[in-house]
C-alpha atoms as a PDB file:
ATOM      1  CA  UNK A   1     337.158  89.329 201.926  1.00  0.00           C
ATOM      2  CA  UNK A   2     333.991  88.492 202.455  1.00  0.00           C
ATOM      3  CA  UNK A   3     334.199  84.209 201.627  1.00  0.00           C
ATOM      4  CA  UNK A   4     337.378  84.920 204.054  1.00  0.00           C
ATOM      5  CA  UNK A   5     335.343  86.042 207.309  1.00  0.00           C
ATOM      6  CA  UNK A   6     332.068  83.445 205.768  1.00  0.00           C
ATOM      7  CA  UNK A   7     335.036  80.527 205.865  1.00  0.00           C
ATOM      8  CA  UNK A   8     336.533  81.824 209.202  1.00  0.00           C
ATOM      9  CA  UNK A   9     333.118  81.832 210.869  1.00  0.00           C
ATOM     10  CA  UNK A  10     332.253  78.516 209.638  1.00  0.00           C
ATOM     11  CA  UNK A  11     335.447  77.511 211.132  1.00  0.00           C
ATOM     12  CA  UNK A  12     334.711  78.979 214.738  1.00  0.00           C
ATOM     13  CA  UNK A  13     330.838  77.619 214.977  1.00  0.00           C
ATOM     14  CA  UNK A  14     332.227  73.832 213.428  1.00  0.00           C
ATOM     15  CA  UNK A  15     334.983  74.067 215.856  1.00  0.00           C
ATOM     16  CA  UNK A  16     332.226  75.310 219.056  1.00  0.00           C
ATOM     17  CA  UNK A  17     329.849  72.585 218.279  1.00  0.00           C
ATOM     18  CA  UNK A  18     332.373  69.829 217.979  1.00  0.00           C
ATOM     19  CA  UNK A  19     333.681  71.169 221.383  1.00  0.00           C
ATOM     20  CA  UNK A  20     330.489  71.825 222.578  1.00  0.00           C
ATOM     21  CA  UNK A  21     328.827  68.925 221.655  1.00  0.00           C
ATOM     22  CA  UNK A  22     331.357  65.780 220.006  1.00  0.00           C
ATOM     23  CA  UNK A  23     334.282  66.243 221.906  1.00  0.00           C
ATOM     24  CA  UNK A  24     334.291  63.521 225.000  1.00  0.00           C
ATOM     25  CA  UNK A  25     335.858  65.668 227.784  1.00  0.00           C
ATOM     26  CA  UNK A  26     335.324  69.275 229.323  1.00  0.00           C
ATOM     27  CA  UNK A  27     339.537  69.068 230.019  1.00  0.00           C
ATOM     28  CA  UNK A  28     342.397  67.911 229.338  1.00  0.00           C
ATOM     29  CA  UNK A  29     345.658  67.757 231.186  1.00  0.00           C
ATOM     30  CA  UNK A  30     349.182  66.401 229.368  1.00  0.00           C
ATOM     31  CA  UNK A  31     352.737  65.898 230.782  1.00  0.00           C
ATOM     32  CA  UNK A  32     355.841  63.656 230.309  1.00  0.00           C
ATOM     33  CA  UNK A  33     357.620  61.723 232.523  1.00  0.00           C
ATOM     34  CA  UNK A  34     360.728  59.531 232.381  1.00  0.00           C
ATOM     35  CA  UNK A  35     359.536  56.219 232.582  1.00  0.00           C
ATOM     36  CA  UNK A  36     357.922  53.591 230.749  1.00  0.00           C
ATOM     37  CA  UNK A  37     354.231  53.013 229.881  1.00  0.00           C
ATOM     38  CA  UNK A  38     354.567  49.867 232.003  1.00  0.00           C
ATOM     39  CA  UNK A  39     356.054  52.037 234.813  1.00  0.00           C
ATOM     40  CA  UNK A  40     353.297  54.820 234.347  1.00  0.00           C
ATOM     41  CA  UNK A  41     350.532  52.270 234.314  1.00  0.00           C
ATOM     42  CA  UNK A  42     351.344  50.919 237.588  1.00  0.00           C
ATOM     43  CA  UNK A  43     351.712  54.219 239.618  1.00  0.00           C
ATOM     44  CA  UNK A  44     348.400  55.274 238.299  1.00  0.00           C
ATOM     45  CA  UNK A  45     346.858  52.282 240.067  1.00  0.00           C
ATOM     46  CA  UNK A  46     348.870  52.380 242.976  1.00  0.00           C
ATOM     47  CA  UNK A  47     348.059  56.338 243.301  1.00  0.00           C
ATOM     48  CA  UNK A  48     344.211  54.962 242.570  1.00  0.00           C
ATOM     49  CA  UNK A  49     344.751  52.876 245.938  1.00  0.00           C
ATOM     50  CA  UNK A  50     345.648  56.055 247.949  1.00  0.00           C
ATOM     51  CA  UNK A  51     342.507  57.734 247.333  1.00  0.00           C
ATOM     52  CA  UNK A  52     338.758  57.823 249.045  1.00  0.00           C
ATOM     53  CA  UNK A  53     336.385  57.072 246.691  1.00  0.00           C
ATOM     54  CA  UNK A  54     337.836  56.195 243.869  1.00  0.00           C
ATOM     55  CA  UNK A  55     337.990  53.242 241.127  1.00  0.00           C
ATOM     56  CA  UNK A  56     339.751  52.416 238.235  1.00  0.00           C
ATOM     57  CA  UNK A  57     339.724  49.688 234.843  1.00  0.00           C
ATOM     58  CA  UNK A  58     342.587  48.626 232.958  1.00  0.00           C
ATOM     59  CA  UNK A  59     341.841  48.775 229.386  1.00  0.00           C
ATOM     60  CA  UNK A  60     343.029  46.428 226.509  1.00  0.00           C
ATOM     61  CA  UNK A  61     346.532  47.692 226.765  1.00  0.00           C
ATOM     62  CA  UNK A  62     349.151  49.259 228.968  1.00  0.00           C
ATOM     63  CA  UNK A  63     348.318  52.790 227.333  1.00  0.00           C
ATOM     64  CA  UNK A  64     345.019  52.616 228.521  1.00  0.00           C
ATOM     65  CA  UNK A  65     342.958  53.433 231.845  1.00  0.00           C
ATOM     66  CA  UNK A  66     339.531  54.548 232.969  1.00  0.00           C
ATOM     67  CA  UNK A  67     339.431  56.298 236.378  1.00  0.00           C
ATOM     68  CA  UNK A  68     336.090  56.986 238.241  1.00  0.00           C
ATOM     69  CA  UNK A  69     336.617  60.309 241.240  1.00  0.00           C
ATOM     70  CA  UNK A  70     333.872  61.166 243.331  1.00  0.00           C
ATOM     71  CA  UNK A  71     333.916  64.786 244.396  1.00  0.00           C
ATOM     72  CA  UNK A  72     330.410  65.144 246.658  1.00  0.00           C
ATOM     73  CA  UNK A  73     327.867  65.360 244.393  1.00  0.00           C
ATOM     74  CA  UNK A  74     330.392  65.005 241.211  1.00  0.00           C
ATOM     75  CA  UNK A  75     332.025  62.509 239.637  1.00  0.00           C
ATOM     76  CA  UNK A  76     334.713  62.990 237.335  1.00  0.00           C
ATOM     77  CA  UNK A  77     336.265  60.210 234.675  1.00  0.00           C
ATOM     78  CA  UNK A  78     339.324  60.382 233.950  1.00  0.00           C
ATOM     79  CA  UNK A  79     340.616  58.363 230.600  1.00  0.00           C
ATOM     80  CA  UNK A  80     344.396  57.757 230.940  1.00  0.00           C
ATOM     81  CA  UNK A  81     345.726  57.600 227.473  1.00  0.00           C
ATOM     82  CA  UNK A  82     349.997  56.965 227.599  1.00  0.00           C
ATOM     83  CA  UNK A  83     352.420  56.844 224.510  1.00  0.00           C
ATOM     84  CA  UNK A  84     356.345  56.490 223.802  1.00  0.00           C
ATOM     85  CA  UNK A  85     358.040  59.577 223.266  1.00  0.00           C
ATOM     86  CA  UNK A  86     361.136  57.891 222.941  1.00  0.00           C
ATOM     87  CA  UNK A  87     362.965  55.035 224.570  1.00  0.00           C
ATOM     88  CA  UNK A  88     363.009  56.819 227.987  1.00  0.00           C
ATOM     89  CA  UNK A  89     360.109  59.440 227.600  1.00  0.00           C
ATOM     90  CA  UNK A  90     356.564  58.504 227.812  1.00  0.00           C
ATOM     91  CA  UNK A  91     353.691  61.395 227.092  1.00  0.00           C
ATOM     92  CA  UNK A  92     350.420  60.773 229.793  1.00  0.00           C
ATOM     93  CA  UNK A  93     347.396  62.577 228.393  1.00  0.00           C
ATOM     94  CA  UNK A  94     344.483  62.923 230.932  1.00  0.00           C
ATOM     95  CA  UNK A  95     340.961  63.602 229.598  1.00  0.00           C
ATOM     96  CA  UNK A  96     338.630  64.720 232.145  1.00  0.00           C
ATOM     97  CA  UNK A  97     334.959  64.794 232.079  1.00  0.00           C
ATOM     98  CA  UNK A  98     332.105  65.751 234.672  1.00  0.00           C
ATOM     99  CA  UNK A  99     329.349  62.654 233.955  1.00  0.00           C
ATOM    100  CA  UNK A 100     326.530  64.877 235.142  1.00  0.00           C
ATOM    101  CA  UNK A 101     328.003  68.470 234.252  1.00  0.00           C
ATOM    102  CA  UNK A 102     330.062  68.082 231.169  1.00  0.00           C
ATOM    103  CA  UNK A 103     327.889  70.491 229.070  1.00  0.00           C
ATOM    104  CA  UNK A 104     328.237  73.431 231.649  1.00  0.00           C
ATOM    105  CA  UNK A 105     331.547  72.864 231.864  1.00  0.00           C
ATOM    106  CA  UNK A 106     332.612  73.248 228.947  1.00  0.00           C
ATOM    107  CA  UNK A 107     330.589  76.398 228.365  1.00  0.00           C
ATOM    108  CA  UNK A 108     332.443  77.812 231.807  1.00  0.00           C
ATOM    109  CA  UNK A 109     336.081  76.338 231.555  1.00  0.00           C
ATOM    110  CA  UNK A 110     337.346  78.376 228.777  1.00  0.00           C
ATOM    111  CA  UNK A 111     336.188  81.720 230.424  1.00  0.00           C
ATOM    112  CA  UNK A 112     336.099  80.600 234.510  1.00  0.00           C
ATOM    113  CA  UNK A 113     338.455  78.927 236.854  1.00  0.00           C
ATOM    114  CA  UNK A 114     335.930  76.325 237.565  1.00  0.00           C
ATOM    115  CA  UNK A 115     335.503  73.017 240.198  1.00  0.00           C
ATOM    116  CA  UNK A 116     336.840  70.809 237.706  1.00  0.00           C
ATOM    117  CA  UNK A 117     339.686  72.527 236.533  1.00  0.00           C
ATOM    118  CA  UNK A 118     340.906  73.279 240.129  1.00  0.00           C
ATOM    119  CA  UNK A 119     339.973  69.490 241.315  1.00  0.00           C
ATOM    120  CA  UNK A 120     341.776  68.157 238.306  1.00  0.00           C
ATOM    121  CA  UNK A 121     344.769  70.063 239.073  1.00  0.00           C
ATOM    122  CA  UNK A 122     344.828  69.263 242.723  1.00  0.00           C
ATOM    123  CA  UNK A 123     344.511  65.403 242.104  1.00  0.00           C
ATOM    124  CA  UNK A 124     347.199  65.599 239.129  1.00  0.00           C
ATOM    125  CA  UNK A 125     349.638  66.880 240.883  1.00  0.00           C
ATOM    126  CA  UNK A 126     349.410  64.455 243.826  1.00  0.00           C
ATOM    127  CA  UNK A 127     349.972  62.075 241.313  1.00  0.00           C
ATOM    128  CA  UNK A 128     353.111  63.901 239.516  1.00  0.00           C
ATOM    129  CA  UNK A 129     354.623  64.098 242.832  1.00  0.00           C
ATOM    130  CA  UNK A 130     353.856  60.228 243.500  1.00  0.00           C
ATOM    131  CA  UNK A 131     355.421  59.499 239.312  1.00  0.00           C
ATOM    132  CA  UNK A 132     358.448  61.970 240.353  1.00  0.00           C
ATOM    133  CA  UNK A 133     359.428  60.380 243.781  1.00  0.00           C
ATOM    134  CA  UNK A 134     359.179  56.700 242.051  1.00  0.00           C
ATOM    135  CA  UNK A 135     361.487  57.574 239.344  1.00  0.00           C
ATOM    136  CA  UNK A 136     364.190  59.027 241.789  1.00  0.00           C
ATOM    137  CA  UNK A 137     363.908  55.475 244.006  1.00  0.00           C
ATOM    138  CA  UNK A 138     364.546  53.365 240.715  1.00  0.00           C
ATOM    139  CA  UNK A 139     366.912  52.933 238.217  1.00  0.00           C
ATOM    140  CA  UNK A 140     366.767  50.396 235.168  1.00  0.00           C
ATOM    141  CA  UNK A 141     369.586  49.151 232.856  1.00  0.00           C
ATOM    142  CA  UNK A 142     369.756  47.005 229.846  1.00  0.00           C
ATOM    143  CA  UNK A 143     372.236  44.988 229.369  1.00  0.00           C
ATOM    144  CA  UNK A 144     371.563  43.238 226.287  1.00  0.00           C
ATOM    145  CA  UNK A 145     371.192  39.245 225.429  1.00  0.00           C
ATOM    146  CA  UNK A 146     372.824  37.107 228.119  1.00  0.00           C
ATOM    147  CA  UNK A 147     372.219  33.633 229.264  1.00  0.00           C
ATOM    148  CA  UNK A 148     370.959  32.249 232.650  1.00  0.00           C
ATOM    149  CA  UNK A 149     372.886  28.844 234.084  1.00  0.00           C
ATOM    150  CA  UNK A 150     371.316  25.885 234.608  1.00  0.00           C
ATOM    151  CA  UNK A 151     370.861  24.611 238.195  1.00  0.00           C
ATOM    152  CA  UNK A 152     368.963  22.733 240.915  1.00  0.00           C
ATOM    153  CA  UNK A 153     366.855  24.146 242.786  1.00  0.00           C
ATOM    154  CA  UNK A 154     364.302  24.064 245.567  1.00  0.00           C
ATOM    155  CA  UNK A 155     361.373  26.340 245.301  1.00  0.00           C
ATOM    156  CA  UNK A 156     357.310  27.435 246.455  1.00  0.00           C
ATOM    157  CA  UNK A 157     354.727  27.874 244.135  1.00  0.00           C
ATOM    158  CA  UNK A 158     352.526  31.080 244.878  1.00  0.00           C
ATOM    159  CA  UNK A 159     349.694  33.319 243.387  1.00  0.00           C
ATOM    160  CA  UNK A 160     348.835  36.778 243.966  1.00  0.00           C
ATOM    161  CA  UNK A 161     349.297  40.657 242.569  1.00  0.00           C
ATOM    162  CA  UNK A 162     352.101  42.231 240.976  1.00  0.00           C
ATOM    163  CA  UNK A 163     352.402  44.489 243.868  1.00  0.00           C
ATOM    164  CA  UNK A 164     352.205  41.564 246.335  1.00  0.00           C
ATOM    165  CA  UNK A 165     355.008  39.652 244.796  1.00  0.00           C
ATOM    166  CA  UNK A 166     357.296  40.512 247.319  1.00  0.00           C
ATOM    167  CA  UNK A 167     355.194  40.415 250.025  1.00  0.00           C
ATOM    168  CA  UNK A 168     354.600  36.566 249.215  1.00  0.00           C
ATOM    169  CA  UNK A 169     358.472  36.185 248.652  1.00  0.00           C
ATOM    170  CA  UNK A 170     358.674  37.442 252.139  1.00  0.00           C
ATOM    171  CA  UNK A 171     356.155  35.241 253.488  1.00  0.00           C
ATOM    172  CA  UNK A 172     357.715  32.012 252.156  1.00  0.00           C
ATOM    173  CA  UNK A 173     361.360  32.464 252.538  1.00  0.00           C
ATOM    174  CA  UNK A 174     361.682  30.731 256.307  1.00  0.00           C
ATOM    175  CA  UNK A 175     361.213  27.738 254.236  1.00  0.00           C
ATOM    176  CA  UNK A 176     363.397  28.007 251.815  1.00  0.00           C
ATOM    177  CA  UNK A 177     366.368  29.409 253.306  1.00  0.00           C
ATOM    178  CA  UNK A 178     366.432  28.585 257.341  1.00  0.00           C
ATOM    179  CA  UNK A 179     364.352  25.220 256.679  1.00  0.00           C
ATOM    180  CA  UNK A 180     366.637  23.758 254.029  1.00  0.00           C
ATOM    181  CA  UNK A 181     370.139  24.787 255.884  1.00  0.00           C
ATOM    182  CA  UNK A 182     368.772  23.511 258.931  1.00  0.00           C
ATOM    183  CA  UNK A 183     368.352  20.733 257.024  1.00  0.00           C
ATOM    184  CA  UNK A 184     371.692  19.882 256.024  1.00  0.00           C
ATOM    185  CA  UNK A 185     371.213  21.385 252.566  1.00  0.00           C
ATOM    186  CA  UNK A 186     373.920  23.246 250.790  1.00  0.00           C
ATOM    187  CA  UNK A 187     372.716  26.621 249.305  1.00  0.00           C
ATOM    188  CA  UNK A 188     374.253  27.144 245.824  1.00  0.00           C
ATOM    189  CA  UNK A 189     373.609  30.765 244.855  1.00  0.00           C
ATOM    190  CA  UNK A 190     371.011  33.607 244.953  1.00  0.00           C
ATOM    191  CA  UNK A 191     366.816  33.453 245.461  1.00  0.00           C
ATOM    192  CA  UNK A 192     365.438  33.835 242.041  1.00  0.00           C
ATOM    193  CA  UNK A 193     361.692  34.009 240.895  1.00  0.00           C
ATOM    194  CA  UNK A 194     360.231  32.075 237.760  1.00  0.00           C
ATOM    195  CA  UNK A 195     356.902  33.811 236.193  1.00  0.00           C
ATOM    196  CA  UNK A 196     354.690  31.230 234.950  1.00  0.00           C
ATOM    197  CA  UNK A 197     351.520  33.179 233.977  1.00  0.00           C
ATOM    198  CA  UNK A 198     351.151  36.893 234.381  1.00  0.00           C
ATOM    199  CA  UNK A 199     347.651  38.489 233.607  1.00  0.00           C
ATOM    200  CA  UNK A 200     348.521  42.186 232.597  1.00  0.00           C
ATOM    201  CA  UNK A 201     345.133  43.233 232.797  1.00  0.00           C
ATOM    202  CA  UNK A 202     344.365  41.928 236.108  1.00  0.00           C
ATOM    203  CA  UNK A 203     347.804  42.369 237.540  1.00  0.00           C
ATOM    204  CA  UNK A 204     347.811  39.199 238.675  1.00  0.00           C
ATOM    205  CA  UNK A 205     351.150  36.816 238.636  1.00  0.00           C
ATOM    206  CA  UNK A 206     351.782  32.782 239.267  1.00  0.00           C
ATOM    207  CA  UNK A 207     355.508  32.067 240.335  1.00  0.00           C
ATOM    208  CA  UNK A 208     357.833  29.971 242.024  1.00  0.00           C
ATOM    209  CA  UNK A 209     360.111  31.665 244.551  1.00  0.00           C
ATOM    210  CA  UNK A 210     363.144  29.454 244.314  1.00  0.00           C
ATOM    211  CA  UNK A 211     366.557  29.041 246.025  1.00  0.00           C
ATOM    212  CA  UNK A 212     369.417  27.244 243.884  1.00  0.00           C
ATOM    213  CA  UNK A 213     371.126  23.924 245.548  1.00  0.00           C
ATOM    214  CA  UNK A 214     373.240  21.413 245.576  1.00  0.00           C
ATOM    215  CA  UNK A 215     371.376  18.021 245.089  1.00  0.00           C
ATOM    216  CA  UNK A 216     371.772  15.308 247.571  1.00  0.00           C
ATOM    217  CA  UNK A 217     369.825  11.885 248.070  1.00  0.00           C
ATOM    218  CA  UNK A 218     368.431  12.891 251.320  1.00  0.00           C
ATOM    219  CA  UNK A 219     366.149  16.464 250.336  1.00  0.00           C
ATOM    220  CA  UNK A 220     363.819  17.540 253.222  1.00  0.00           C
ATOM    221  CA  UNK A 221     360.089  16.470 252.655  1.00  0.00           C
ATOM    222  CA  UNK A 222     357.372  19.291 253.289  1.00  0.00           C
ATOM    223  CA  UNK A 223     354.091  19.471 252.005  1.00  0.00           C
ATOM    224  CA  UNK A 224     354.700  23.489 250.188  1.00  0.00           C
ATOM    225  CA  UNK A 225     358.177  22.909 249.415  1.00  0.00           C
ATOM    226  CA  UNK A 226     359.021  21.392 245.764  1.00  0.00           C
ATOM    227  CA  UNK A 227     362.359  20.798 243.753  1.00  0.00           C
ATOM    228  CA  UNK A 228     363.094  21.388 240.113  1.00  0.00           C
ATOM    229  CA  UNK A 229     365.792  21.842 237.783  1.00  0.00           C
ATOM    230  CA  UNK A 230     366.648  24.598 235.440  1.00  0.00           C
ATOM    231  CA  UNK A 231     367.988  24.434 231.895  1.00  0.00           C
ATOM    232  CA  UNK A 232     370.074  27.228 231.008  1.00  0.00           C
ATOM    233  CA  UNK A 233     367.633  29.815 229.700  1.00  0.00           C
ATOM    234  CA  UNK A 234     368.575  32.697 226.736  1.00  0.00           C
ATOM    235  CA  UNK A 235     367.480  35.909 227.791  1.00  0.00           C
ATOM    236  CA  UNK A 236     367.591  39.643 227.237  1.00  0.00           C
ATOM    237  CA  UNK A 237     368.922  41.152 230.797  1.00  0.00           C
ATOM    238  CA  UNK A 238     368.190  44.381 233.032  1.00  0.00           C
ATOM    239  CA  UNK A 239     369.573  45.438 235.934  1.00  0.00           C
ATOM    240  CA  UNK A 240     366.880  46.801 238.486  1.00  0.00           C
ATOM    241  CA  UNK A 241     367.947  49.041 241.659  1.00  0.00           C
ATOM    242  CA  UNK A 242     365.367  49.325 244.048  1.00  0.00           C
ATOM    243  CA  UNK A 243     363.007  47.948 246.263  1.00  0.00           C
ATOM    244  CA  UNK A 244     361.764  44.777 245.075  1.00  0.00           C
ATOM    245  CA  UNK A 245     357.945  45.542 245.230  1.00  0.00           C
ATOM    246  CA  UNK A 246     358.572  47.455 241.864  1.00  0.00           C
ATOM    247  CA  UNK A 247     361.248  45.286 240.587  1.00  0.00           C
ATOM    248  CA  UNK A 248     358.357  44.788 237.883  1.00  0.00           C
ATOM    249  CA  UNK A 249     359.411  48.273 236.295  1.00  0.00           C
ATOM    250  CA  UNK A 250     362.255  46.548 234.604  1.00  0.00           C
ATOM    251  CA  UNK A 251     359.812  43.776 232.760  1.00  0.00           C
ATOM    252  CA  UNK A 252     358.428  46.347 230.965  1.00  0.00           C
ATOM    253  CA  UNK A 253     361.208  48.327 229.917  1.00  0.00           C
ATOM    254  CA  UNK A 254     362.697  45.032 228.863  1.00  0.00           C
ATOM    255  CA  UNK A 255     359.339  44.507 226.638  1.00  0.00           C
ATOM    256  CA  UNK A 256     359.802  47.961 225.274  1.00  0.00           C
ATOM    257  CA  UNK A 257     363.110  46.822 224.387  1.00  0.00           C
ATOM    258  CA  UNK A 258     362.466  43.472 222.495  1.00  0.00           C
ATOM    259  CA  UNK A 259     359.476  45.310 220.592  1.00  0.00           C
ATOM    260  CA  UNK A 260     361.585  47.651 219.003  1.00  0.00           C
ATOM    261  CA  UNK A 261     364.673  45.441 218.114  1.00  0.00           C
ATOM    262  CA  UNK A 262     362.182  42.446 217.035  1.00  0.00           C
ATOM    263  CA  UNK A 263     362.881  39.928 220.058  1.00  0.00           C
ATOM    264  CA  UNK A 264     360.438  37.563 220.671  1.00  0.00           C
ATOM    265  CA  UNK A 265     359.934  36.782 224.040  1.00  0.00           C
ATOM    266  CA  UNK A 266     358.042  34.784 226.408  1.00  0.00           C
ATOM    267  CA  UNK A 267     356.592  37.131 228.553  1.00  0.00           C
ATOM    268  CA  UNK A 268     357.768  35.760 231.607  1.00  0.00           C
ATOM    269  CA  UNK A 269     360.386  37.178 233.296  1.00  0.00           C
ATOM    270  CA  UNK A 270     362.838  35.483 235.577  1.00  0.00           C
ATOM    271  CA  UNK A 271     364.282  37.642 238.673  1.00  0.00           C
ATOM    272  CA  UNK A 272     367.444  37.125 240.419  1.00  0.00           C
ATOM    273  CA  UNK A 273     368.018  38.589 243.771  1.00  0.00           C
ATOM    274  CA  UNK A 274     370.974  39.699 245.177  1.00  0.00           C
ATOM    275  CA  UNK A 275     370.181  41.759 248.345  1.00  0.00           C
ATOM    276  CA  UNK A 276     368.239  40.760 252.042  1.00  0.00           C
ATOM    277  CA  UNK A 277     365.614  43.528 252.096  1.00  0.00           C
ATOM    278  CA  UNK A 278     365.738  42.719 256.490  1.00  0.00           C
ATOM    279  CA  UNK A 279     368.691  44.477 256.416  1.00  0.00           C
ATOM    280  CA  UNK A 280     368.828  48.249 256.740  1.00  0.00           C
ATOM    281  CA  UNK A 281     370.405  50.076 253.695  1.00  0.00           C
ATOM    282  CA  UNK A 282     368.829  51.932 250.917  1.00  0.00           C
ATOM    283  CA  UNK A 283     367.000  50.368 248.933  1.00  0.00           C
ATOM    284  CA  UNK A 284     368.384  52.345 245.446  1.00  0.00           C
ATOM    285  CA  UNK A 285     371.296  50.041 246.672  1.00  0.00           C
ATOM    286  CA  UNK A 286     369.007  46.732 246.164  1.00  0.00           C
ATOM    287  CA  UNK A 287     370.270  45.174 243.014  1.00  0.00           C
ATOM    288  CA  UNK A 288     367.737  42.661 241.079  1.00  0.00           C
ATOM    289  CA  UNK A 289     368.993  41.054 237.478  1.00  0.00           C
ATOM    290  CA  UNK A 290     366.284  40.137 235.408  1.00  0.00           C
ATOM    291  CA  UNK A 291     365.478  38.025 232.577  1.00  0.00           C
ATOM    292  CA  UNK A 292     363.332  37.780 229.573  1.00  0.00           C
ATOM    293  CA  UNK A 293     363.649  34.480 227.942  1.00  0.00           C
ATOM    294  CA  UNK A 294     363.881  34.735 224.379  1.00  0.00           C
ATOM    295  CA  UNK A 295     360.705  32.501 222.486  1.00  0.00           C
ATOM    296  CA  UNK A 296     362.429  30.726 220.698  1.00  0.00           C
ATOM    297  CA  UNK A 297     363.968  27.701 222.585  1.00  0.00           C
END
């Protein structure tokens, strides 16, 4: 009885020093949501962006992000750390630290309702609400292996942020589509997007915003508009439905998909538009089909 209380007390003071004094956060805060890590990733930046005095740092992989608060005279860290549950379930594990009260903390929280646990709270359930409304206002399909046509096509070359991507689509489409008709040239399907380099740590894309046509010998000249041609291109396909700011969502759930059935894949998606987003309907009703071209071709 005895070496049973001397091993059970060992247990408690091991277990209060490494909490005390090992353990790298005064609280933590899990929940799941149905989305992707990709998905999750982005909202925590874009939630990041709605707040005063905040900053954040994408670490070496989607799962992981370090999130700076300022509270007054406190500043809390928050280190993101996001996993798989399943094919549509991701876990989002928040571990929260005070970087000049941590010790007190943790000597209060188990006993006290203190600043950090009600702050934490607070701020984590802005964000739940943000994660929740997102999910309603998108929907992702996969379809599977499909292949992409060739064709000709006219197209702009631009750089900016994931989330700007349609903003710069916007921006260049008076000359693609009004320029080239008024033109005399014959439009020959839907606007599509090529990704040629996208930084996933910096969030940070290169692409052509291109409109598919029929060739003729007399093309308009203009110093930002360019003309290529498209082989037809392998791909693993989604469907996205939604506004086409986050049309990104589907890249990485078609990344989760080729990592667990073994696809290699470029990386760089292709997006096919099939909806004006200057006329008025909802955007759930916005349909996207995108591509991931297989590696090996």
């Amino acid at each position: 009885m005895k070496k049973a209380l001397f091993a059970l007390a060992l247990l408690i003071a091991g277990g209060s020093i490494a909490y005390l004094f090992i353990y790298p956060y005064d609280y933590l805060v899990t929940m799941e949501a149905k989305a992707n890590r990709g998905s999750i990733n982005q909202i925590v930046k874009l939630w990041n962006t709605s707040l005063e005095d905040s900053s954040i740092e994408a670490g070496a992989n989607l799962e992981e992000l370090r999130q700076t608060l300022h509270f007054g005279d406190s500043t809390h860290i928050y280190d993101w750390r996001i996993s798989a549950v399943n094919d549509s379930v991701s876990k989002i594990r928040v571990f929260v630290r005070d970087s000049a009260h941590s010790f007190a903390n943790k000597l209060r929280v188990p006993f006290y309702d203190t600043d950090i646990e009600r702050r934490t709270k607070n701020s984590l359930r802005n964000f739940s609400d943000l994660l929740a409304n997102h999910i309603k206002s998108i929907r992702v399909r996969i379809e599977g292996e499909a292949e992409l046509d060739s064709t000709f096509y006219a197209y702009v070359h631009n750089k900016t942020t994931q989330f700007g991507k349609a903003g710069g689509m916007m921006r260049d489409f008076p000359l693609l589509d009004p320029y080239l008709v008024n033109n005399g040239v014959e439009l020959n399907g839907n606007p599509f997007i090529e990704i040629l380099d996208w930084d996933r740590e910096k969030d940070s894309l290169e692409f052509n915003f291109c409109y598919p046509i029929i060739r003729n010998d007399s093309l308009p000249q203009h110093p930002d508009l360019k003309y290529g041609y498209r082989e037809p291109v392998r791909a693993i396909k989604a469907v996205y439905n939604g506004n086409y700011i986050t049309s990104d969502r589907a890249w990485y759930a078609l990344l989760d998909y080729a990592e667990k059935n073994d696809i290699e894949v470029t990386g760089l998606p292709i997006e096919v538009f099939y909806n004006n987003p200057n006329i008025g309907i909802d955007e759930i009703t916005w349909k996207a089909e995108v591509f991931m071209p297989l590696a090996d071709q």
